[in-house]
PDB file of N, CA and C in Angstrom:
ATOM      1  N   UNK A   1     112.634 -63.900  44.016  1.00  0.00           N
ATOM      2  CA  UNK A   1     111.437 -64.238  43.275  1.00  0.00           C
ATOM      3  C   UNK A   1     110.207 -64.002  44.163  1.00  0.00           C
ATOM      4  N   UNK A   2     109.147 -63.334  43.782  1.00  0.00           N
ATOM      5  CA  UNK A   2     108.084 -63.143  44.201  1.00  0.00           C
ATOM      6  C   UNK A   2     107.168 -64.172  44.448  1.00  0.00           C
ATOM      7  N   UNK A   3     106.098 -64.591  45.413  1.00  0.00           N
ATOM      8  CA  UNK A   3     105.377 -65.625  45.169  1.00  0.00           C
ATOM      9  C   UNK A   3     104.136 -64.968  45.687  1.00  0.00           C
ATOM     10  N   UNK A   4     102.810 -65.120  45.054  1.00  0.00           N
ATOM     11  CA  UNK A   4     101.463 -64.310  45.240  1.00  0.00           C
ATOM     12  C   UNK A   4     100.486 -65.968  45.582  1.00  0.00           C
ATOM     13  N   UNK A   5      99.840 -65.580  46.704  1.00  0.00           N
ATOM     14  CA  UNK A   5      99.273 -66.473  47.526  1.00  0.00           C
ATOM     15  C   UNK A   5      97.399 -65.641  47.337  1.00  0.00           C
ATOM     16  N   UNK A   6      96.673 -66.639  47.221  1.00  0.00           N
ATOM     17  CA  UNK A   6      95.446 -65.985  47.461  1.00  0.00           C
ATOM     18  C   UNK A   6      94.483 -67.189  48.038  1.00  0.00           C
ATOM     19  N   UNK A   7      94.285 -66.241  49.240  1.00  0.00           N
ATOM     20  CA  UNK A   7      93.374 -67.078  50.344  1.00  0.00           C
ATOM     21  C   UNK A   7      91.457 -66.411  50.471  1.00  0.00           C
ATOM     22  N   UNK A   8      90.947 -67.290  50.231  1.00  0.00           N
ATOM     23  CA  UNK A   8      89.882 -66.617  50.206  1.00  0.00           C
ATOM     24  C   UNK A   8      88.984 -67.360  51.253  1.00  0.00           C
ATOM     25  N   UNK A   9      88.037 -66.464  51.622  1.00  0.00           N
ATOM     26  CA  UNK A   9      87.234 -66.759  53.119  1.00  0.00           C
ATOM     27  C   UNK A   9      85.820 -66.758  52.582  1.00  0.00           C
ATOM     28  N   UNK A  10      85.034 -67.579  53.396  1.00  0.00           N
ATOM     29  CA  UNK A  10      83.561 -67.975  52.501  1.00  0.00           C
ATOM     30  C   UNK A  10      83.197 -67.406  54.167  1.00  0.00           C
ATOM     31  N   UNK A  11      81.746 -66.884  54.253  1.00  0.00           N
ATOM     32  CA  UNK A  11      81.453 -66.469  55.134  1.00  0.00           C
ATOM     33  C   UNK A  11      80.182 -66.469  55.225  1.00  0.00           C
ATOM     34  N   UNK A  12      79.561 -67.683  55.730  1.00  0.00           N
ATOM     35  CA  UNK A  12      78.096 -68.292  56.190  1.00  0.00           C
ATOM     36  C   UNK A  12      77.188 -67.174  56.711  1.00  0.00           C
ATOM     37  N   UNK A  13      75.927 -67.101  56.391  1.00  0.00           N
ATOM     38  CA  UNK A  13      74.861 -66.398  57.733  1.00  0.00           C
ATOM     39  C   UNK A  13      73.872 -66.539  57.994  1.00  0.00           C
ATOM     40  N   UNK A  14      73.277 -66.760  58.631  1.00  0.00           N
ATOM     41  CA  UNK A  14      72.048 -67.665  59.027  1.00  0.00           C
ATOM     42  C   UNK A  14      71.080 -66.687  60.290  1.00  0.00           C
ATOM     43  N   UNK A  15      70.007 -66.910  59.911  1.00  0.00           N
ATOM     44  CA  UNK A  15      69.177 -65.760  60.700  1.00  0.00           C
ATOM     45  C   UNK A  15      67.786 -66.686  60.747  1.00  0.00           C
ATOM     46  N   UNK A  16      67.444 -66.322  61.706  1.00  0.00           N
ATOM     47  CA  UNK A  16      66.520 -67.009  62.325  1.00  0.00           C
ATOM     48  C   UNK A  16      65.395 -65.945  63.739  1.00  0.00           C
ATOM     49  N   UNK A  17      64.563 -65.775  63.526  1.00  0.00           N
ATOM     50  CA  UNK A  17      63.928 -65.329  64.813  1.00  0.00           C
ATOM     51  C   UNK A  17      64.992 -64.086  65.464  1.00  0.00           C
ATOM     52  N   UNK A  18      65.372 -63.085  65.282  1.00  0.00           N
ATOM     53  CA  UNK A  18      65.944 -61.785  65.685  1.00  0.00           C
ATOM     54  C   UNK A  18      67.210 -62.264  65.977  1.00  0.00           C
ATOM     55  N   UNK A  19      67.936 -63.515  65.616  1.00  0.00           N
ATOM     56  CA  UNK A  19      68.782 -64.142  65.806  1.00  0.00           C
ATOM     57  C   UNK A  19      69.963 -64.526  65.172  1.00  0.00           C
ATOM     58  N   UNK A  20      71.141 -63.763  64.732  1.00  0.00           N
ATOM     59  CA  UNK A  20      72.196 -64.099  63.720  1.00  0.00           C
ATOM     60  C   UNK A  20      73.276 -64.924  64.049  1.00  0.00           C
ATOM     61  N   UNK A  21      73.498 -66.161  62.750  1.00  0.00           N
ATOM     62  CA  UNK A  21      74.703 -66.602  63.256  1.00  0.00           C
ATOM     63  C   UNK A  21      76.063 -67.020  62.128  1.00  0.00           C
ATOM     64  N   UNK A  22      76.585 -66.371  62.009  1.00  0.00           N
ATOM     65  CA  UNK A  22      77.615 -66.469  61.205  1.00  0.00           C
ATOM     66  C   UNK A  22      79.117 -67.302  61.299  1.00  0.00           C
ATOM     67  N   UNK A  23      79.919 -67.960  60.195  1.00  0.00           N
ATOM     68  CA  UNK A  23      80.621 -68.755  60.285  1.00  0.00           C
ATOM     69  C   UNK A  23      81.574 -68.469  59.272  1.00  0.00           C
ATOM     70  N   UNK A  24      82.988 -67.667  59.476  1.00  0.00           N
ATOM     71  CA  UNK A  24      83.982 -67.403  58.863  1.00  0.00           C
ATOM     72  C   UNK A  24      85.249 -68.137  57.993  1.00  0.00           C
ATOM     73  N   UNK A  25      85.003 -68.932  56.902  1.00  0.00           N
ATOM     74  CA  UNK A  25      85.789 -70.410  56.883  1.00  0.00           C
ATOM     75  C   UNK A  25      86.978 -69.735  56.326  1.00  0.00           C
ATOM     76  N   UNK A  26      88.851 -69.854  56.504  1.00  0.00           N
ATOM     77  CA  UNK A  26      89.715 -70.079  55.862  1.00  0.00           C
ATOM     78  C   UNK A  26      90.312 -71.216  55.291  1.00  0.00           C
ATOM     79  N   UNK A  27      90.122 -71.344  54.182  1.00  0.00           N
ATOM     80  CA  UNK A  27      91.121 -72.432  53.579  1.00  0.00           C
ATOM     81  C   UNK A  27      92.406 -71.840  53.086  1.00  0.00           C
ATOM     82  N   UNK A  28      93.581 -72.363  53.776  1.00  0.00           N
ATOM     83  CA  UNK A  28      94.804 -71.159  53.348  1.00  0.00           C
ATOM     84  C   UNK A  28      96.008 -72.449  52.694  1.00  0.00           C
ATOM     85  N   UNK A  29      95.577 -73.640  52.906  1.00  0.00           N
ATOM     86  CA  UNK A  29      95.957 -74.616  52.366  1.00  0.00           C
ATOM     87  C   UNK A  29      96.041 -76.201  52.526  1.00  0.00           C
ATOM     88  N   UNK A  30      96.542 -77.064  51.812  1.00  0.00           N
ATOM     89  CA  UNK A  30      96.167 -78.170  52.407  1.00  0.00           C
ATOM     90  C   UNK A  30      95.058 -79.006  53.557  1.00  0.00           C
ATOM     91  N   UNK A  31      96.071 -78.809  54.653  1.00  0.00           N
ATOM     92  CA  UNK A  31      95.432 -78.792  56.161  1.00  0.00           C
ATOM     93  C   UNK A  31      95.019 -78.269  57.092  1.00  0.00           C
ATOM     94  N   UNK A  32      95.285 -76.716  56.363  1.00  0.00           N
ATOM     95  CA  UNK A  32      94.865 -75.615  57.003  1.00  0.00           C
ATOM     96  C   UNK A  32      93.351 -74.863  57.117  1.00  0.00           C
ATOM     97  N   UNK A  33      92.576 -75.596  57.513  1.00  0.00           N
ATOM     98  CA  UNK A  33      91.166 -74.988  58.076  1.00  0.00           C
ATOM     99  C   UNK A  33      90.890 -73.896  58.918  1.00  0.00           C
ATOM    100  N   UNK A  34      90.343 -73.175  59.233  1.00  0.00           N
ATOM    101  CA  UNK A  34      89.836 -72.279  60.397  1.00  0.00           C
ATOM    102  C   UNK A  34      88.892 -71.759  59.865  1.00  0.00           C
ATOM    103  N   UNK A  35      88.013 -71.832  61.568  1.00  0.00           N
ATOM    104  CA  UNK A  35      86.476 -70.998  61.051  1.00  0.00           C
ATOM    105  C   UNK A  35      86.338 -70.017  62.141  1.00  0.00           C
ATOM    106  N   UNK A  36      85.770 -69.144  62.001  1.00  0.00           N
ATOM    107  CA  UNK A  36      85.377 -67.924  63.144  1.00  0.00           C
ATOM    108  C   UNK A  36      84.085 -67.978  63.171  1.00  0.00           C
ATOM    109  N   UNK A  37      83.376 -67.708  64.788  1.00  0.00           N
ATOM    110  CA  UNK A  37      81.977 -67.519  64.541  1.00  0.00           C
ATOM    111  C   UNK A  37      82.058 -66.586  65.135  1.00  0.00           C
ATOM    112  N   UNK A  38      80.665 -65.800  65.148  1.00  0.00           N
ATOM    113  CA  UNK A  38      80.158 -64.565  65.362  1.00  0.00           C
ATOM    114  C   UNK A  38      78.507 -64.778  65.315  1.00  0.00           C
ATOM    115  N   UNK A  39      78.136 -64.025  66.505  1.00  0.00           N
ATOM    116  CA  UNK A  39      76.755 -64.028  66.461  1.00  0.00           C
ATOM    117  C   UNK A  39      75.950 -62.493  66.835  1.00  0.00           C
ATOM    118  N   UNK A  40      74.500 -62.352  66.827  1.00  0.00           N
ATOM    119  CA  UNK A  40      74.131 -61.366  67.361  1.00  0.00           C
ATOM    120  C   UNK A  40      72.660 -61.537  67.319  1.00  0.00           C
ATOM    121  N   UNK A  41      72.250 -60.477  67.948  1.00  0.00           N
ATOM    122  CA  UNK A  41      70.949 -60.864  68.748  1.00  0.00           C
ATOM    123  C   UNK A  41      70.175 -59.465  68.855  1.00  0.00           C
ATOM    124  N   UNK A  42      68.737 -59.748  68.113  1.00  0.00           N
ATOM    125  CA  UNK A  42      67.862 -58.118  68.079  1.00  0.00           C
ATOM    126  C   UNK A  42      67.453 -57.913  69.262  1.00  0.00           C
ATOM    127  N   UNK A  43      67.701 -56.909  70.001  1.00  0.00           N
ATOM    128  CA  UNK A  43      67.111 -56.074  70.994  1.00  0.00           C
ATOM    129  C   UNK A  43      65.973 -55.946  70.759  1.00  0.00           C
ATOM    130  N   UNK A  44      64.730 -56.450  72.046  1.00  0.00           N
ATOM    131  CA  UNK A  44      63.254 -56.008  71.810  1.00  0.00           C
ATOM    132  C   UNK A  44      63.244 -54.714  71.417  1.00  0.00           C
ATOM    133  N   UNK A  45      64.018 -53.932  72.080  1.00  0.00           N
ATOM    134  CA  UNK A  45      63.031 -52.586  71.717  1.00  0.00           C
ATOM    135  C   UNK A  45      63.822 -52.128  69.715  1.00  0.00           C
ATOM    136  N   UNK A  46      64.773 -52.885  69.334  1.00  0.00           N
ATOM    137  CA  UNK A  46      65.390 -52.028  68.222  1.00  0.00           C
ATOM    138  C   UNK A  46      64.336 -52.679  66.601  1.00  0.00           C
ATOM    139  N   UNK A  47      64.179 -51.877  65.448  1.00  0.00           N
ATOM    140  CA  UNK A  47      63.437 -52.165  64.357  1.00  0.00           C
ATOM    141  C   UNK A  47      64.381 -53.578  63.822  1.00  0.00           C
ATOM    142  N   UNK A  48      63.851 -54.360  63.201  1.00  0.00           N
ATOM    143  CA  UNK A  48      63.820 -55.672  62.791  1.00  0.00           C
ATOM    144  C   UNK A  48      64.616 -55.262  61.081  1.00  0.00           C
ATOM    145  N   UNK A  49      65.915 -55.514  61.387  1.00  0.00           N
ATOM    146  CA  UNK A  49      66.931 -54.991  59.642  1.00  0.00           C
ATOM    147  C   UNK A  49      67.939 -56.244  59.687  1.00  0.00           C
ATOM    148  N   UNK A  50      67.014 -57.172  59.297  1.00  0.00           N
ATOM    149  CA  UNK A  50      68.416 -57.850  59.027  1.00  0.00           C
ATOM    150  C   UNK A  50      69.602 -58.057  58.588  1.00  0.00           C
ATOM    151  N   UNK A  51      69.962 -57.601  57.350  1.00  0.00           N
ATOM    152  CA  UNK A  51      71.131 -56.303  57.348  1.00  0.00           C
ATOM    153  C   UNK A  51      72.166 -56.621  58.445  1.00  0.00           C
ATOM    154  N   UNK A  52      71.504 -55.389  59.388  1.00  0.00           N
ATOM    155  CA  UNK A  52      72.411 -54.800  60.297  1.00  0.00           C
ATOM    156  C   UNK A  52      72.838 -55.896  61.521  1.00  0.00           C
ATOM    157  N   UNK A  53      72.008 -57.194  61.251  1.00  0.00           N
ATOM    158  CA  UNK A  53      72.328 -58.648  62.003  1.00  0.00           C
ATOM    159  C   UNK A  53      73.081 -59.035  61.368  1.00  0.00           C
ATOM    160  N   UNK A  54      73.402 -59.269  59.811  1.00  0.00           N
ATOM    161  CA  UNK A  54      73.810 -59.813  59.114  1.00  0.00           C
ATOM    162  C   UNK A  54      75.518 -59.801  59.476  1.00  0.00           C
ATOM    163  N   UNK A  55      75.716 -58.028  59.513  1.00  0.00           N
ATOM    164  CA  UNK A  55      76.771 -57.376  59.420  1.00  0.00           C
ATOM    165  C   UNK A  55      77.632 -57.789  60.755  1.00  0.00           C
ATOM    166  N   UNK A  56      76.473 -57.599  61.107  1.00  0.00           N
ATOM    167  CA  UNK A  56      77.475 -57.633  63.241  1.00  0.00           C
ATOM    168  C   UNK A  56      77.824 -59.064  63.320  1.00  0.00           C
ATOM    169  N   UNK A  57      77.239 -59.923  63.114  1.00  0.00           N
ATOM    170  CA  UNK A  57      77.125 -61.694  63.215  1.00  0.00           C
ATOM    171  C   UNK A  57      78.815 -61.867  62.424  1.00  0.00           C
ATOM    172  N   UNK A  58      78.639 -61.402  60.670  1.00  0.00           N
ATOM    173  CA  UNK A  58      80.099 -61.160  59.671  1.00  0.00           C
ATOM    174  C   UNK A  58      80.767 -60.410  60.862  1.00  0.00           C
ATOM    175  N   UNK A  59      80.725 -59.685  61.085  1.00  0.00           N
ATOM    176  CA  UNK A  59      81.802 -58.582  61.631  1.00  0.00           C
ATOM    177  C   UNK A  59      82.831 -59.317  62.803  1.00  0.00           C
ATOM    178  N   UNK A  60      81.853 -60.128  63.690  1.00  0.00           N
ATOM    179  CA  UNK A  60      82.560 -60.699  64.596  1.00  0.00           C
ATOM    180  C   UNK A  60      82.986 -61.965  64.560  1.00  0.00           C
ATOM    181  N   UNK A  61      82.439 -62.700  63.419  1.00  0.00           N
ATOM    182  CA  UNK A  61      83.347 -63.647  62.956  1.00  0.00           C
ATOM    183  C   UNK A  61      84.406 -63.526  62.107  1.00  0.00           C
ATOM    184  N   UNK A  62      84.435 -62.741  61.681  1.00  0.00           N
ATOM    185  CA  UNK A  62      85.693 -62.352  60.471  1.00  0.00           C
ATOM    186  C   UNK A  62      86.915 -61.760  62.207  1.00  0.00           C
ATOM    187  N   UNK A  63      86.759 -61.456  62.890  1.00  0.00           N
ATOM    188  CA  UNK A  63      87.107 -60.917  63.942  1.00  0.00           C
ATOM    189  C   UNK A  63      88.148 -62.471  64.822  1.00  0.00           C
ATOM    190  N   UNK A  64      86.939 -63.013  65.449  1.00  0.00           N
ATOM    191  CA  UNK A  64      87.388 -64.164  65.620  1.00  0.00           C
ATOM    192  C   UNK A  64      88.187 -65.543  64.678  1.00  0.00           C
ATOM    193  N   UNK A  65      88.104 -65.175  63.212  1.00  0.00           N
ATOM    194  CA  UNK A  65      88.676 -65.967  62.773  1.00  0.00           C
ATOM    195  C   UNK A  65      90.405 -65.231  62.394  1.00  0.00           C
ATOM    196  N   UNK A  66      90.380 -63.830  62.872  1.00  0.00           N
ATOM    197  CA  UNK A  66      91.962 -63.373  62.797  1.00  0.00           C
ATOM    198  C   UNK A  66      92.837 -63.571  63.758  1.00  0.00           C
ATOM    199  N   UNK A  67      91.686 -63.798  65.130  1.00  0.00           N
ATOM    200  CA  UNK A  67      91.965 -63.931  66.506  1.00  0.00           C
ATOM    201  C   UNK A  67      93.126 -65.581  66.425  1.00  0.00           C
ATOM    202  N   UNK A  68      91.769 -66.390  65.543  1.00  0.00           N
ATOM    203  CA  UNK A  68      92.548 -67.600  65.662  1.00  0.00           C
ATOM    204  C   UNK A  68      93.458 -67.845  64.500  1.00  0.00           C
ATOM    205  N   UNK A  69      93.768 -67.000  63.542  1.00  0.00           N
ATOM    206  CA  UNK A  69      94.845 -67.288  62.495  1.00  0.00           C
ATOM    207  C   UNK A  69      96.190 -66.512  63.403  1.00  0.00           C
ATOM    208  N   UNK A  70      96.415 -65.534  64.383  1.00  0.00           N
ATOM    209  CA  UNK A  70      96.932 -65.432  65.038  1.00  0.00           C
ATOM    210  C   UNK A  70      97.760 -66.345  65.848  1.00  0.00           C
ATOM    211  N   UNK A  71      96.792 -67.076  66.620  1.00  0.00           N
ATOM    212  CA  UNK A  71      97.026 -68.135  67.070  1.00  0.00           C
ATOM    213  C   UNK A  71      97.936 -69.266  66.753  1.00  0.00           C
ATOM    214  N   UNK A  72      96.968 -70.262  65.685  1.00  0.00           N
ATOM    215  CA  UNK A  72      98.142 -70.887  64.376  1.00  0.00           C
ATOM    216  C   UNK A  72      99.275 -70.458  64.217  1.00  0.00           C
ATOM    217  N   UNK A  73      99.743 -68.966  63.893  1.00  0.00           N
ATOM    218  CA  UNK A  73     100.456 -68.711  63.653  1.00  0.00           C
ATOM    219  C   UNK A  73     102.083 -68.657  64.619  1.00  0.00           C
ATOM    220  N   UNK A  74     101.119 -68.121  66.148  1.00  0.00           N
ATOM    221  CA  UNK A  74     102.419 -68.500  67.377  1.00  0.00           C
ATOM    222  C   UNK A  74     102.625 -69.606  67.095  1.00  0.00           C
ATOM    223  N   UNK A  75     101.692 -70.657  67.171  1.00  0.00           N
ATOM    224  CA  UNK A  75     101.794 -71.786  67.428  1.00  0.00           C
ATOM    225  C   UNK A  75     102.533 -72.769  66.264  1.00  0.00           C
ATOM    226  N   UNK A  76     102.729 -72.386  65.014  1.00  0.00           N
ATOM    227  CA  UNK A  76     104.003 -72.375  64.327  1.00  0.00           C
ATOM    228  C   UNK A  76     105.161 -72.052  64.637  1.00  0.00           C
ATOM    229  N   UNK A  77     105.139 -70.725  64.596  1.00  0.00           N
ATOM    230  CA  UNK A  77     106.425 -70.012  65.470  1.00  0.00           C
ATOM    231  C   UNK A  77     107.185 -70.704  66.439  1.00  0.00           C
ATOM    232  N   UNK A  78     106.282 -71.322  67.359  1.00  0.00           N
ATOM    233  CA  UNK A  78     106.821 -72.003  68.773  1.00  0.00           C
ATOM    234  C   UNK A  78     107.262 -73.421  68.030  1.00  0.00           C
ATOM    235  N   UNK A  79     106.787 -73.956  67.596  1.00  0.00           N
ATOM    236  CA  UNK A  79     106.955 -75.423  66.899  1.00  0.00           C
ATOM    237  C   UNK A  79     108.616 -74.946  66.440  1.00  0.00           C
ATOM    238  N   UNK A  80     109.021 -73.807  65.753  1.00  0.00           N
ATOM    239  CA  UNK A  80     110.520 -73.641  65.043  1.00  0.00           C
ATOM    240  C   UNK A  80     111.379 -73.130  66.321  1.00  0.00           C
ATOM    241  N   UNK A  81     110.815 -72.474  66.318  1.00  0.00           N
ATOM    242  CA  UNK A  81     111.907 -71.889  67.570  1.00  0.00           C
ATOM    243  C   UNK A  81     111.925 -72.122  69.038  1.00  0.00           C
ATOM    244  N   UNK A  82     110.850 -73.042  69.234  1.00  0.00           N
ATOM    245  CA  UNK A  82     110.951 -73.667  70.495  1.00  0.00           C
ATOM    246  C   UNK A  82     110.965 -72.678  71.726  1.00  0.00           C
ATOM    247  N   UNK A  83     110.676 -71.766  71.877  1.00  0.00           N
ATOM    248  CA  UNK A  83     110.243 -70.173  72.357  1.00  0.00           C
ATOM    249  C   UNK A  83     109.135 -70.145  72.754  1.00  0.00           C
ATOM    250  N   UNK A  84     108.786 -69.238  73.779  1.00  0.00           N
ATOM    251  CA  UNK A  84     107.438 -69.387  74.001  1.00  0.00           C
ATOM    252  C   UNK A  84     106.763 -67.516  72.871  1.00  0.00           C
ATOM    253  N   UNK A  85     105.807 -67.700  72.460  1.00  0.00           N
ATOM    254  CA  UNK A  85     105.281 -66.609  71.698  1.00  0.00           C
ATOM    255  C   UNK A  85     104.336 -65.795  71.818  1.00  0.00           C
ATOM    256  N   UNK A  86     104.253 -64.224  71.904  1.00  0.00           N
ATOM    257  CA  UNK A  86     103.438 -63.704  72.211  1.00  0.00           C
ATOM    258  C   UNK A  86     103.308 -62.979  71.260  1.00  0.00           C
ATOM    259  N   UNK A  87     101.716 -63.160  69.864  1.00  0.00           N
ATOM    260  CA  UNK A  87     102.429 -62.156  69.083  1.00  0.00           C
ATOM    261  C   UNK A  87     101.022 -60.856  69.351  1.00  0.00           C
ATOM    262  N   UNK A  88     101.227 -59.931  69.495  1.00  0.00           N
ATOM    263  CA  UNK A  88     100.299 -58.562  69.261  1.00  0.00           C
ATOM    264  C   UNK A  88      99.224 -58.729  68.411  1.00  0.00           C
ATOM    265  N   UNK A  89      97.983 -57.990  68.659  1.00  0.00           N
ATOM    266  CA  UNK A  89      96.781 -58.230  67.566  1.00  0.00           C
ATOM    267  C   UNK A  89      97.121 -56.898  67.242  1.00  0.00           C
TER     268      UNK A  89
END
């Protein structure tokens, strides 16, 4: 039997003064929280697109929040099999 799971990620962004800061939330169930952040920062000399802050700030929190669903995930792994876990990004 098949079972279809859908996890969806809300993804904050906040800009301020050439300044982006973004916040990646998973709710994948119950007790299962995780957030990724990501930030970024305008270069004096580059044109002012927030946009392209927007994106990099998302980009590296969506980044960091796979980093740490990774994580969770050894750290399940190890909880069953009592193993130590190394899993590949």
């Amino acid at each position: 039997m098949s079972t279809s799971k859908r996890w969806n990620v809300e993804v904050l962004v906040d800009e301020e003064a050439g300044r982006t800061y973004a916040e990646a939330c998973l709710q994948s169930g119950a007790d299962t929280r995780l957030v990724g952040v990501g930030r970024a920062k305008l270069h004096p000399s580059d044109r002012d697109i927030p946009e392209i802050g927007d994106e990099l700030a998302a980009a590296r929190a969506l980044c960091d929040l796979g980093q740490r669903l990774l994580l969770a995930a050894a750290g399940d792994i190890q909880a069953v099999t009592h193993e130590p876990v190394h899993l590949a990004r």
